[in-house]
PDB file of N, CA and C in Angstrom:
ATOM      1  N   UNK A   1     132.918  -0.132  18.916  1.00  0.00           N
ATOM      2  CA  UNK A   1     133.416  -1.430  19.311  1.00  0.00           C
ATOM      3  C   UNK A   1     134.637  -1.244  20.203  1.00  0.00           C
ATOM      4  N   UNK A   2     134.445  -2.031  21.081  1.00  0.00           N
ATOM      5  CA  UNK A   2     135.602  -2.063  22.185  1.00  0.00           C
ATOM      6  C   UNK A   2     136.834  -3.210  21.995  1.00  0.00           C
ATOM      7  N   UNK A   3     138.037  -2.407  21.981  1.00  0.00           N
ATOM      8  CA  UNK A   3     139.161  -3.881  21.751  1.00  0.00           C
ATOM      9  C   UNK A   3     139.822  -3.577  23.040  1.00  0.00           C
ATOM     10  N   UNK A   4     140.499  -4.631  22.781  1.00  0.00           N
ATOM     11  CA  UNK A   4     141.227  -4.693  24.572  1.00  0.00           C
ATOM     12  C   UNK A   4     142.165  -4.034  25.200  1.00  0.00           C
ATOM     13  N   UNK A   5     142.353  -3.383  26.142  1.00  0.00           N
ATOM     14  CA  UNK A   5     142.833  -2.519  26.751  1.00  0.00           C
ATOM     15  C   UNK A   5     142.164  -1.459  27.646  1.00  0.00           C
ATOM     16  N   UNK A   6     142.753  -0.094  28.258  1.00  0.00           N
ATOM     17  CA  UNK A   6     141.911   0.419  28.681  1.00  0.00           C
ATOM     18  C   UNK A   6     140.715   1.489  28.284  1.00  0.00           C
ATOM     19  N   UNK A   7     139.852   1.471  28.885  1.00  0.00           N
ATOM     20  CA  UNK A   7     138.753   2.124  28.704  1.00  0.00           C
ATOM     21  C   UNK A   7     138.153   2.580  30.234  1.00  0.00           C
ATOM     22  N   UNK A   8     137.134   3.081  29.991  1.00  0.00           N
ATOM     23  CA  UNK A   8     136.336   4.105  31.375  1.00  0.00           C
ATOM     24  C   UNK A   8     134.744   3.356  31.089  1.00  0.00           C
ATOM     25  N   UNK A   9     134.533   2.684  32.849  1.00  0.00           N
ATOM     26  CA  UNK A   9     133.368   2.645  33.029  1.00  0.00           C
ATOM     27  C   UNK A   9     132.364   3.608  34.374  1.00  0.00           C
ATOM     28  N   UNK A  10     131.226   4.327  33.436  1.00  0.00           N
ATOM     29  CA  UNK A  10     130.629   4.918  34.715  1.00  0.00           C
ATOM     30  C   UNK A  10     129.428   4.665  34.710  1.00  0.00           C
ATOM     31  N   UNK A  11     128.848   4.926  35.844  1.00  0.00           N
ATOM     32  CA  UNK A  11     128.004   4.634  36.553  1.00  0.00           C
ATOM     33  C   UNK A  11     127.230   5.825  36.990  1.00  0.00           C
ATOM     34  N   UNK A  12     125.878   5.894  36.680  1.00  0.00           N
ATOM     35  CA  UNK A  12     125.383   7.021  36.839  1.00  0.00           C
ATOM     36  C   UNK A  12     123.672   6.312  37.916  1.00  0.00           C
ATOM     37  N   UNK A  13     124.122   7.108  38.881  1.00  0.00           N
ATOM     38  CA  UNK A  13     122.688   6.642  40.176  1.00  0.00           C
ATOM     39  C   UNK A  13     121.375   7.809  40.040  1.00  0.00           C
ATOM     40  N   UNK A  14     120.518   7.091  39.790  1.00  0.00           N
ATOM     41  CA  UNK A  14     119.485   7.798  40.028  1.00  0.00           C
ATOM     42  C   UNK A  14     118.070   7.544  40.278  1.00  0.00           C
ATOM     43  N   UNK A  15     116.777   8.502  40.736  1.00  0.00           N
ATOM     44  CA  UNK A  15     115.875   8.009  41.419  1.00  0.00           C
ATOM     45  C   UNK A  15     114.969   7.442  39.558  1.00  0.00           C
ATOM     46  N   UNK A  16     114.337   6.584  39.873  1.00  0.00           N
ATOM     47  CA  UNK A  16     113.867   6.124  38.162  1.00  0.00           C
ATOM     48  C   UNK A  16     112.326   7.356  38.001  1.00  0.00           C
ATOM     49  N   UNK A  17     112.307   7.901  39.167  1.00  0.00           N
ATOM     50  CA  UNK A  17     110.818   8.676  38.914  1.00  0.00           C
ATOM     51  C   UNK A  17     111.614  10.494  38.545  1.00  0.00           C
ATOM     52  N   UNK A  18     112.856  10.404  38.589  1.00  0.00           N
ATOM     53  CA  UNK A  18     113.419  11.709  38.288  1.00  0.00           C
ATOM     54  C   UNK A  18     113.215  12.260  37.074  1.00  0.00           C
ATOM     55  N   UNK A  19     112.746  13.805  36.838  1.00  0.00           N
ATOM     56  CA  UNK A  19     112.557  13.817  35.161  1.00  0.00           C
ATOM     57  C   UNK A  19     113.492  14.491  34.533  1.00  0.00           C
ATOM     58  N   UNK A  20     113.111  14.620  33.364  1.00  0.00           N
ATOM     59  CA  UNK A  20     113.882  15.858  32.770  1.00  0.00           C
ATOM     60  C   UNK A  20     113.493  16.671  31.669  1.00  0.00           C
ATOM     61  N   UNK A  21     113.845  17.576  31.053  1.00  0.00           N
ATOM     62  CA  UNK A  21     112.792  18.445  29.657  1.00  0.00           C
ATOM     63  C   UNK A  21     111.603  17.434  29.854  1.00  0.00           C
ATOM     64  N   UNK A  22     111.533  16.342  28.981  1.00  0.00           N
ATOM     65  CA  UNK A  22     110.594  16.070  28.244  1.00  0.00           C
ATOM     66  C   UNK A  22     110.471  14.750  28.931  1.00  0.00           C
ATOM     67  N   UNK A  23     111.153  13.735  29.277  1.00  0.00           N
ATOM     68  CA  UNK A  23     110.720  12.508  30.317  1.00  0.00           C
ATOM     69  C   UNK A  23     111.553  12.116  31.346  1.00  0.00           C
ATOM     70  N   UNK A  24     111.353  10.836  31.658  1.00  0.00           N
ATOM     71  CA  UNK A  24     112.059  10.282  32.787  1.00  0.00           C
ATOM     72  C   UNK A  24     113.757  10.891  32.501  1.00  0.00           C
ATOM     73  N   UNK A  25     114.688  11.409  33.473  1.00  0.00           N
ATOM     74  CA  UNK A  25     115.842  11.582  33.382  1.00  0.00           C
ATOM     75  C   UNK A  25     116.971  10.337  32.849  1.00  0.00           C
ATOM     76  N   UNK A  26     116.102   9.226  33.347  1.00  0.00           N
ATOM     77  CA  UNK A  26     117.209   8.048  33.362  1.00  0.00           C
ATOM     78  C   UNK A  26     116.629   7.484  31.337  1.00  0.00           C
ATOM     79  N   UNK A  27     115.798   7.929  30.990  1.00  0.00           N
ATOM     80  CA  UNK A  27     115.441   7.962  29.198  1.00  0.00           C
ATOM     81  C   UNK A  27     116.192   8.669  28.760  1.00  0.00           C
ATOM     82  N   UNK A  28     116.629   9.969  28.899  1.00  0.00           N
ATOM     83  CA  UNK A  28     117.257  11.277  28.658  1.00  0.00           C
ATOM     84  C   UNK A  28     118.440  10.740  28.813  1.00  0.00           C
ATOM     85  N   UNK A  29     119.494  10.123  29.820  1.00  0.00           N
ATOM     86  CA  UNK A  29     120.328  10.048  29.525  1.00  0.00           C
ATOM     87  C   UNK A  29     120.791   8.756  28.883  1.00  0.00           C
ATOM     88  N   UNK A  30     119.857   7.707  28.896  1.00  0.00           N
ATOM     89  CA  UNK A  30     119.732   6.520  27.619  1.00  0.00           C
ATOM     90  C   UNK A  30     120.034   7.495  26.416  1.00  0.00           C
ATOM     91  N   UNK A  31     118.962   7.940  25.878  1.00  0.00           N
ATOM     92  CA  UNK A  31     119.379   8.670  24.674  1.00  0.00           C
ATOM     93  C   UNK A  31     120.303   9.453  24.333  1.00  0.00           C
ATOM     94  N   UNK A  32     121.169  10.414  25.249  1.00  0.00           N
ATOM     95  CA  UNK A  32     121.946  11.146  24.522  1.00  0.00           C
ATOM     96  C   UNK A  32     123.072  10.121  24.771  1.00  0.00           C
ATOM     97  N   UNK A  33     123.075   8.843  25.776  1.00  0.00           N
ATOM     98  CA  UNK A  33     124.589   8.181  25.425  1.00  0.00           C
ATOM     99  C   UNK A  33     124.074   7.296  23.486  1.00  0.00           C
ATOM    100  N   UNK A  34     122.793   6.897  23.721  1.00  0.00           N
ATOM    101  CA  UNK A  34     122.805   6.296  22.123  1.00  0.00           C
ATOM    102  C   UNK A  34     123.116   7.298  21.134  1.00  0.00           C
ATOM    103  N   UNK A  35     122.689   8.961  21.041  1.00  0.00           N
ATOM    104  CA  UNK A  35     122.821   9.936  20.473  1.00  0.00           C
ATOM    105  C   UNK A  35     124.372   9.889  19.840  1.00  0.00           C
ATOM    106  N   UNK A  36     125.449   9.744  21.201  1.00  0.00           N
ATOM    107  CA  UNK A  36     126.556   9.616  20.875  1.00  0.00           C
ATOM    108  C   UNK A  36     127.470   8.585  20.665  1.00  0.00           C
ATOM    109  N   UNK A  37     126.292   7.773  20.385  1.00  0.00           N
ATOM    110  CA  UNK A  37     126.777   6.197  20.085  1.00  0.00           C
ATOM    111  C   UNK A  37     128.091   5.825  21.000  1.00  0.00           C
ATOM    112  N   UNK A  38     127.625   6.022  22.027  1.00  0.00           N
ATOM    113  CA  UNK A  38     128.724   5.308  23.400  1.00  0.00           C
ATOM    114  C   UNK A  38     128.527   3.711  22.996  1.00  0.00           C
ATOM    115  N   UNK A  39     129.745   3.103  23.387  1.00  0.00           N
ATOM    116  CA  UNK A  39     129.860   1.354  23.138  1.00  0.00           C
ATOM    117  C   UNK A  39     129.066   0.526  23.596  1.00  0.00           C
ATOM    118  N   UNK A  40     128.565   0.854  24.636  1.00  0.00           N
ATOM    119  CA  UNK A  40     127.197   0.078  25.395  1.00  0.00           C
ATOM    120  C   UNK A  40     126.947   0.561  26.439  1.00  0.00           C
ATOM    121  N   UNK A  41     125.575   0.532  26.924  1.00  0.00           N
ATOM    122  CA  UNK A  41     124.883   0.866  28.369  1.00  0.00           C
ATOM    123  C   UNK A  41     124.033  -0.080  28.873  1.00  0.00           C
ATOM    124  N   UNK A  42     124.008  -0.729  30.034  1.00  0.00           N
ATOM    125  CA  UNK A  42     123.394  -1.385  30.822  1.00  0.00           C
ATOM    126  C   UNK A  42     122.111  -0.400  31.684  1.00  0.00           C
ATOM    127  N   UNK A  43     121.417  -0.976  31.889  1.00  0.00           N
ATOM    128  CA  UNK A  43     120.411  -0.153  32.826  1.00  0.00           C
ATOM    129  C   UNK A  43     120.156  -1.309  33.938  1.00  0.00           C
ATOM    130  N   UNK A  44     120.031  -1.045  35.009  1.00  0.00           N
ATOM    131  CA  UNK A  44     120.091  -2.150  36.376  1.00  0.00           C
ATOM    132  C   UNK A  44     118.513  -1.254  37.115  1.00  0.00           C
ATOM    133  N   UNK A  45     117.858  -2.143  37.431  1.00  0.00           N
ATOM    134  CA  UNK A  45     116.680  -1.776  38.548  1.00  0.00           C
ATOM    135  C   UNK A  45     117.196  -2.806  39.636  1.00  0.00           C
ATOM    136  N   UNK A  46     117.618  -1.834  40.909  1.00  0.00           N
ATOM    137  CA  UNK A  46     117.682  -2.360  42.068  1.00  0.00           C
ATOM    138  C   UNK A  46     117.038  -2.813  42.746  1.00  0.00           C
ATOM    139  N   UNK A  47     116.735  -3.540  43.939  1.00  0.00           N
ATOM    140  CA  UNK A  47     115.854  -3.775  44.706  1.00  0.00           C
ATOM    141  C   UNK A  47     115.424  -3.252  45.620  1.00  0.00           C
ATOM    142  N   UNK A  48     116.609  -2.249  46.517  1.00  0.00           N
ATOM    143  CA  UNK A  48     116.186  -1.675  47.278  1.00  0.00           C
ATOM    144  C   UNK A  48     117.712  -0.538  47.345  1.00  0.00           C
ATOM    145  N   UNK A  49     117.595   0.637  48.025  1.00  0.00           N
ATOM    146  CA  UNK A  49     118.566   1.703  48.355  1.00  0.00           C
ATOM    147  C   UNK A  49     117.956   2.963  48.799  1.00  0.00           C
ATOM    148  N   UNK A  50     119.245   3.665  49.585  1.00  0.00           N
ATOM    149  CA  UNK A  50     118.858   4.920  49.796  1.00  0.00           C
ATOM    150  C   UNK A  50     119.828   5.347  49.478  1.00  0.00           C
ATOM    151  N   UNK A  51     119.488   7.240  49.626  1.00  0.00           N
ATOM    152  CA  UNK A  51     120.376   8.329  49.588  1.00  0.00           C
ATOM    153  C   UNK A  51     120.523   8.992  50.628  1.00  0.00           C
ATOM    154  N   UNK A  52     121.400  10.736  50.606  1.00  0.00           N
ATOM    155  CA  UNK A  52     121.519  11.241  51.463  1.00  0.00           C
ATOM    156  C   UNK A  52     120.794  11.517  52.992  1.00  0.00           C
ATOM    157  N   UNK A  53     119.467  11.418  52.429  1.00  0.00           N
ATOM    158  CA  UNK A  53     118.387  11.316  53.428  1.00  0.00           C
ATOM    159  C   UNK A  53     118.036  10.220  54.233  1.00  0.00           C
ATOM    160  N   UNK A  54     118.694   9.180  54.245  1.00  0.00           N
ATOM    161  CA  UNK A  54     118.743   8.005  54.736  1.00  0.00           C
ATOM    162  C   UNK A  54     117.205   6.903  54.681  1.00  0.00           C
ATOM    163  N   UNK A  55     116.592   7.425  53.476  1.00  0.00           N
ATOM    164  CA  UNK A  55     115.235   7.095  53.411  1.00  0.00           C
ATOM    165  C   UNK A  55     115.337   5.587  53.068  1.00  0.00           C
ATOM    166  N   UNK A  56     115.036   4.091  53.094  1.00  0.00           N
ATOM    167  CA  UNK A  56     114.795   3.468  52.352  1.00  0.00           C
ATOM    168  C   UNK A  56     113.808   3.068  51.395  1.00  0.00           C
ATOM    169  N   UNK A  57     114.618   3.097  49.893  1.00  0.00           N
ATOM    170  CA  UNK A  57     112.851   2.500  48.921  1.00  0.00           C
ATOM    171  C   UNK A  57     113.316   1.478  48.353  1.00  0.00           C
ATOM    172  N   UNK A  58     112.649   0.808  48.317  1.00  0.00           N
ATOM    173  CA  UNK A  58     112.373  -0.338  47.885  1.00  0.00           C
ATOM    174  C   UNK A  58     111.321  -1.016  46.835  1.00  0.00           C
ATOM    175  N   UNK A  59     111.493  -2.273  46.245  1.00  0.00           N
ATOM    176  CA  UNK A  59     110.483  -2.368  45.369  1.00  0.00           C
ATOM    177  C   UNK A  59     109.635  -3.108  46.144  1.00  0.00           C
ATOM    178  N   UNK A  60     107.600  -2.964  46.184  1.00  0.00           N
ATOM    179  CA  UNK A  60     107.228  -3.545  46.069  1.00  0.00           C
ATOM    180  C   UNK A  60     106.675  -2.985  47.551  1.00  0.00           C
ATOM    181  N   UNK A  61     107.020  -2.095  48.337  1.00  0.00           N
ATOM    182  CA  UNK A  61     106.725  -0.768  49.636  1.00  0.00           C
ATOM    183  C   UNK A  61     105.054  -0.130  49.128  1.00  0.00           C
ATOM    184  N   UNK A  62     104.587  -0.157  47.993  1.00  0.00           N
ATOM    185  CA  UNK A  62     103.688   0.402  47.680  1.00  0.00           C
ATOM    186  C   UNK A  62     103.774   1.907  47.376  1.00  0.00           C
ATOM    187  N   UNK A  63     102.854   2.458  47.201  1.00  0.00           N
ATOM    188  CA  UNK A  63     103.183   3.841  46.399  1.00  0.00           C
ATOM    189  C   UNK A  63     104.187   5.281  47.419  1.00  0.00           C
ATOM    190  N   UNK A  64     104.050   5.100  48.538  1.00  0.00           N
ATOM    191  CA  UNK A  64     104.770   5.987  49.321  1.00  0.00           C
ATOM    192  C   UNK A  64     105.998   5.898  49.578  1.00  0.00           C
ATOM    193  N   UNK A  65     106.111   4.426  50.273  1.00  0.00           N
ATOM    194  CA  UNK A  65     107.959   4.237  50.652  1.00  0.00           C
ATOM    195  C   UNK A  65     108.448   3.934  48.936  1.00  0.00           C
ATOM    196  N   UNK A  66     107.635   3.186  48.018  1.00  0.00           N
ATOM    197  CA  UNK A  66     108.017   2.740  46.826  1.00  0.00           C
ATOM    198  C   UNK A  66     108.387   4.394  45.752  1.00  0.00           C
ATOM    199  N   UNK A  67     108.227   5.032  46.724  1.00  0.00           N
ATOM    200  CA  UNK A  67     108.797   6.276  45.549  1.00  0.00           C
ATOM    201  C   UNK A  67     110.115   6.575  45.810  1.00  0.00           C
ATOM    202  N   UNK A  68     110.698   6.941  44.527  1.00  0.00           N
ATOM    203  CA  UNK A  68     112.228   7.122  44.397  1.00  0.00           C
ATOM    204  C   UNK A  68     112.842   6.091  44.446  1.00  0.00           C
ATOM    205  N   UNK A  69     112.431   5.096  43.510  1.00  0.00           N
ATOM    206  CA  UNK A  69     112.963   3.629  43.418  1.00  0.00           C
ATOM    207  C   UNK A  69     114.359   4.211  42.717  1.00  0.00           C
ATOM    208  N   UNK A  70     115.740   3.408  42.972  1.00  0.00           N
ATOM    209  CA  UNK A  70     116.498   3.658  42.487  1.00  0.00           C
ATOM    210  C   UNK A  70     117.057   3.371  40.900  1.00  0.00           C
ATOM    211  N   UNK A  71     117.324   3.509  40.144  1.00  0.00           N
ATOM    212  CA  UNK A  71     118.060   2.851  38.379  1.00  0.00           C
ATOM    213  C   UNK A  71     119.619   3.115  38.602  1.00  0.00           C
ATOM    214  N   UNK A  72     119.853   2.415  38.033  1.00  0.00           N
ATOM    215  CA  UNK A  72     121.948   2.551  37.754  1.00  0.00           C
ATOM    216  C   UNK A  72     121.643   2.186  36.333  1.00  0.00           C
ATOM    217  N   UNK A  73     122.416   2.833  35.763  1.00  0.00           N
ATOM    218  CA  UNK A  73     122.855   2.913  34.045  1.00  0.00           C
ATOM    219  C   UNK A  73     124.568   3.094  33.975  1.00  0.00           C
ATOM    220  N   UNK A  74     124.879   2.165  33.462  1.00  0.00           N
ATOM    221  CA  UNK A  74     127.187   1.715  33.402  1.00  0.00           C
ATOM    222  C   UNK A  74     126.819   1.863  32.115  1.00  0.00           C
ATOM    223  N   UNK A  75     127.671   2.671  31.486  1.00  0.00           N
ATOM    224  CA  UNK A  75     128.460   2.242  30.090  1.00  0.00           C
ATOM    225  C   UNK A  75     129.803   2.654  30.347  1.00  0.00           C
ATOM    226  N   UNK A  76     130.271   1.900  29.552  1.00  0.00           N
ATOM    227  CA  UNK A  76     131.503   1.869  29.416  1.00  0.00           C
ATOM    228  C   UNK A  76     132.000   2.121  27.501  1.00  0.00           C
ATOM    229  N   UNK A  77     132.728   2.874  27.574  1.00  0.00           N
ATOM    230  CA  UNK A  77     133.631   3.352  26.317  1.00  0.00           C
ATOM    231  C   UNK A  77     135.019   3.611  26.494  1.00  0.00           C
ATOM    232  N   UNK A  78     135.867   3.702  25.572  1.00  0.00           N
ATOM    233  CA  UNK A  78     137.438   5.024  25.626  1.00  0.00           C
ATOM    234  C   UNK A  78     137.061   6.029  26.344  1.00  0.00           C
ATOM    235  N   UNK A  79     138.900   6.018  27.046  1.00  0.00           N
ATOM    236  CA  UNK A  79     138.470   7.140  27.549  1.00  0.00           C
ATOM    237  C   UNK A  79     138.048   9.132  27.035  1.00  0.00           C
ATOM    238  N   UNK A  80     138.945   8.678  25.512  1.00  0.00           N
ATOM    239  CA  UNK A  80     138.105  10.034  25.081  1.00  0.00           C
ATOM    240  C   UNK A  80     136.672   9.939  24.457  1.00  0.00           C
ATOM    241  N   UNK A  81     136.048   9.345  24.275  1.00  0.00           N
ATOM    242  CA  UNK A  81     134.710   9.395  24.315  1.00  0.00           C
ATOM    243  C   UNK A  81     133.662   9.358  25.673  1.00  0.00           C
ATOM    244  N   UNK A  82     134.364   8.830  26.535  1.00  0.00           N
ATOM    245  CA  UNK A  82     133.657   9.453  27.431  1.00  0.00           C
ATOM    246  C   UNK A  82     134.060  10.590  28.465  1.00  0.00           C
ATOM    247  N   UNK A  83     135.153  11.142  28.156  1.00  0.00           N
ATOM    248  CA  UNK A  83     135.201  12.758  29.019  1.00  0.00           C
ATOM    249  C   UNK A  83     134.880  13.480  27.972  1.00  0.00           C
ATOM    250  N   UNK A  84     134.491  13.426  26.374  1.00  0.00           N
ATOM    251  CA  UNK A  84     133.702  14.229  25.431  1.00  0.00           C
ATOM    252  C   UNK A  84     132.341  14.213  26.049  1.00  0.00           C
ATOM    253  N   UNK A  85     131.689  13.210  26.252  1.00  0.00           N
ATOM    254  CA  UNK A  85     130.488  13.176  27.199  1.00  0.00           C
ATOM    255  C   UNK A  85     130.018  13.728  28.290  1.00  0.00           C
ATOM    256  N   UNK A  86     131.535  13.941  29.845  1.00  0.00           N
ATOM    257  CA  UNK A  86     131.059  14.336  30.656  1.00  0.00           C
ATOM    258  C   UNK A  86     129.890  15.442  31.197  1.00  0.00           C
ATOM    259  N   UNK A  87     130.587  16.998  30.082  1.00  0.00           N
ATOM    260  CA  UNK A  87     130.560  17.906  30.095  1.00  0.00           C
ATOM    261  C   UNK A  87     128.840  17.620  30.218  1.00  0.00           C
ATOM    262  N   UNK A  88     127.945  17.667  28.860  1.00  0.00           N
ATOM    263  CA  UNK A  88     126.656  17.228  28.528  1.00  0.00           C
ATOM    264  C   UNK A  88     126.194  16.492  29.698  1.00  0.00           C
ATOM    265  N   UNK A  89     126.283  14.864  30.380  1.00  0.00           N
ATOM    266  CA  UNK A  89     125.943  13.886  31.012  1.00  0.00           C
ATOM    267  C   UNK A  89     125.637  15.145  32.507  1.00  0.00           C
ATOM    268  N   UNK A  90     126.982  15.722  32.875  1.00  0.00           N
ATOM    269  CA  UNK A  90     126.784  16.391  34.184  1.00  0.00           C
ATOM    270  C   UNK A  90     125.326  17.774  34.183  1.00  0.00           C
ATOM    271  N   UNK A  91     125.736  18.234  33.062  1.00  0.00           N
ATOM    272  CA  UNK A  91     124.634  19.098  33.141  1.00  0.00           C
ATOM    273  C   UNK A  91     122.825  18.442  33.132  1.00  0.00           C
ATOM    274  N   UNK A  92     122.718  17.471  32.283  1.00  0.00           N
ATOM    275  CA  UNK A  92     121.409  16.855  32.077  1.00  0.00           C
ATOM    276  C   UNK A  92     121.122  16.054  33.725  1.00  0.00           C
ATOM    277  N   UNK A  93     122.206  15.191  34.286  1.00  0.00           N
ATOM    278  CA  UNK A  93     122.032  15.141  35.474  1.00  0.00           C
ATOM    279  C   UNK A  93     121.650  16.089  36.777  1.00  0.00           C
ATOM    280  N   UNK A  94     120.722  16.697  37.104  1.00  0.00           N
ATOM    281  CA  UNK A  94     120.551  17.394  38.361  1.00  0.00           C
ATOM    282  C   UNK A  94     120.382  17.184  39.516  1.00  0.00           C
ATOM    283  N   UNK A  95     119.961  15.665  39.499  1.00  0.00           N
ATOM    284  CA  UNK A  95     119.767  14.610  40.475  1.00  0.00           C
ATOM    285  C   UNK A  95     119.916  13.380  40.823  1.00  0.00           C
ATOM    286  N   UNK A  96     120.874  13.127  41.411  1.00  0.00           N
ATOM    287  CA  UNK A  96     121.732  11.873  41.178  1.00  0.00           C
ATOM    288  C   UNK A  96     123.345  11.961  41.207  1.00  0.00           C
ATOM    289  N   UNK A  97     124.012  10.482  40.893  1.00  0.00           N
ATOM    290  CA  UNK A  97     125.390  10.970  41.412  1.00  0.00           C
ATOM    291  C   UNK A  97     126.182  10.282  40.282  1.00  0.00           C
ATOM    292  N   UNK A  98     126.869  10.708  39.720  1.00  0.00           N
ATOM    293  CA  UNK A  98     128.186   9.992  38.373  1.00  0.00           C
ATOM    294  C   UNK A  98     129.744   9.713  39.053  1.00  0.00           C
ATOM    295  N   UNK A  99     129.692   8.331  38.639  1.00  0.00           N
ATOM    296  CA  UNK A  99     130.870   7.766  39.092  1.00  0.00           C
ATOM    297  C   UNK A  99     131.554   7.192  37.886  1.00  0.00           C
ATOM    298  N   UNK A 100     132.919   7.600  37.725  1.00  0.00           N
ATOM    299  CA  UNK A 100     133.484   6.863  36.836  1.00  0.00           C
ATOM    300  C   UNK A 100     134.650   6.139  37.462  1.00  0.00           C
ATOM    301  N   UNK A 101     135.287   5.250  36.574  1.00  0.00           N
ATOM    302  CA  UNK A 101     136.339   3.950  36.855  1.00  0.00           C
ATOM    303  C   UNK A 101     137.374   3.675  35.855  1.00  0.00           C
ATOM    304  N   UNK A 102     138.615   4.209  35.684  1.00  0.00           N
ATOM    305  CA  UNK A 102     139.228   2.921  34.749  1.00  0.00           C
ATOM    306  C   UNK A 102     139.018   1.737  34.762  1.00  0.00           C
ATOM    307  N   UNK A 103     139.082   0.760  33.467  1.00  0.00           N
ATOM    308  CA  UNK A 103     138.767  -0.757  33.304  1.00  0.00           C
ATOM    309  C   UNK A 103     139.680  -1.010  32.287  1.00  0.00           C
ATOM    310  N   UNK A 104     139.857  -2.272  32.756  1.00  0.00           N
ATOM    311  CA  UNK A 104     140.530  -3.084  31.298  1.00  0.00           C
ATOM    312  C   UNK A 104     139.882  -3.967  30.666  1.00  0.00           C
ATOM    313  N   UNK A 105     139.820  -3.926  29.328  1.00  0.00           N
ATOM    314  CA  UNK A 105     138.676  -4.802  28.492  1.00  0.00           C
ATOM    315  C   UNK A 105     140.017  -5.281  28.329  1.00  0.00           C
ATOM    316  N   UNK A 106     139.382  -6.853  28.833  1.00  0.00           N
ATOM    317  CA  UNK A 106     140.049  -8.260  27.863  1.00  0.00           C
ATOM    318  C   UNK A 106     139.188  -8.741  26.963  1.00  0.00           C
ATOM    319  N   UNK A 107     138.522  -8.706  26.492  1.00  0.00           N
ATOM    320  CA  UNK A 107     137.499  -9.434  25.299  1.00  0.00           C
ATOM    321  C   UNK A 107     136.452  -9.127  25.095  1.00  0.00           C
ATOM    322  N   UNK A 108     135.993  -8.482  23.951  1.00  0.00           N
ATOM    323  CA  UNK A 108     134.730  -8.062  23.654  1.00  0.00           C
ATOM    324  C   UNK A 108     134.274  -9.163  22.466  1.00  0.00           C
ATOM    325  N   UNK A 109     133.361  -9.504  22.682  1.00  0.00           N
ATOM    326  CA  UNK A 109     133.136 -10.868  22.051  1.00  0.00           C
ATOM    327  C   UNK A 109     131.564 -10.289  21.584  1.00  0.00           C
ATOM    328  N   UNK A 110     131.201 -11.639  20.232  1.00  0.00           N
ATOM    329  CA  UNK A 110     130.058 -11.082  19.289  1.00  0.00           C
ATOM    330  C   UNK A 110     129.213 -12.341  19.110  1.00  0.00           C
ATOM    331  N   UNK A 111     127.526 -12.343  19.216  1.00  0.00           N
ATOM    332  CA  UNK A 111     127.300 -13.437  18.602  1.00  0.00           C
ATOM    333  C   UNK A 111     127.487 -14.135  17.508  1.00  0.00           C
ATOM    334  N   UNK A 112     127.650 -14.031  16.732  1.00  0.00           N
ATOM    335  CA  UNK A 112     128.209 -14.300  15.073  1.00  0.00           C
ATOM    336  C   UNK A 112     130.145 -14.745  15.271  1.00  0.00           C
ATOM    337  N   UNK A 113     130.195 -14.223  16.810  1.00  0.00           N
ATOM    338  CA  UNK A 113     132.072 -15.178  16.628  1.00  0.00           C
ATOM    339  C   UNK A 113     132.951 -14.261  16.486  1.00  0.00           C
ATOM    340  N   UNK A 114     132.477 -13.198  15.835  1.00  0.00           N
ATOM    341  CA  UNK A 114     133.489 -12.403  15.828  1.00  0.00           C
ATOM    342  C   UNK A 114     134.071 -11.920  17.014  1.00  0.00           C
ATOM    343  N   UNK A 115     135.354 -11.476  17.450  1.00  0.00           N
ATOM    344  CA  UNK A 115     135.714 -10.504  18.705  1.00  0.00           C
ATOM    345  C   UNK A 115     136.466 -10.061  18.571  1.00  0.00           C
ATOM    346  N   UNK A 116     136.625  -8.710  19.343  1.00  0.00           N
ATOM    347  CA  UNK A 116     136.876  -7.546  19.873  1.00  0.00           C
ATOM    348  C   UNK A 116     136.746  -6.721  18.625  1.00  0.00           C
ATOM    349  N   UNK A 117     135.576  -6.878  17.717  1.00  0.00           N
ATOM    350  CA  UNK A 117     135.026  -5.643  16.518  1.00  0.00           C
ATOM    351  C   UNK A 117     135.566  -6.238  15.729  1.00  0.00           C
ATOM    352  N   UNK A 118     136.110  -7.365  15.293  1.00  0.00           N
ATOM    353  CA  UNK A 118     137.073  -7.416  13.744  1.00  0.00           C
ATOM    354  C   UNK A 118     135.907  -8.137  13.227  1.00  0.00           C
TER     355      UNK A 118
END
């Protein structure tokens, strides 16, 4: 649970057809942030982007330009829970790019009413 003040949000880019051991890369790193019970993760499907190669993909190009559709996955936690993370996150990443941010949480709020974890 997040209370207010600062914390670290990052942002991790990658192609959604990228793999890794055993599946999609962007599953792999879903799981080891739930593994380490990080505070929350968003997963975003873009509509369209490129990378270094200046390729554009997009959704909905069909199977050729439509490959290497992009995913963004943000969580945000403390900041020592997530530079305990980096180390792991960078290595499982081989493809793709990690960006992190200081943030300030003003309010973490709950359905049930409660906020910021109490």
């Amino acid at each position: 649970m997040l209370s207010p003040g600062r914390a670290y949000k990052v942002s991790v880019y990658l192609n959604k057809d990228s793999s890794a051991e055993t599946n999609f890369l962007h599953e792999a790193v879903r799981a080891l942030l739930q593994e380490r019970s990080i505070a929350g993760l968003t997963t975003y499907l873009p509509f369209a982007g490129f990378g270094p190669h200046q390729q554009l993909h997009r959704q909905g190009d069909g199977p050729v330009n439509g490959e290497h559709l992009p995913i963004l996955l943000v969580f945000i936690d403390v900041e020592e829970r997530v530079r305990a993370i980096l180390p792991e996150l960078k290595t499982l990443v081989t493809d793709g790019l990690i960006e992190m941010h200081p943030v300030e949480i003003i309010q973490h709020t709950f359905r049930d009413g409660r906020v910021d974890g109490r």
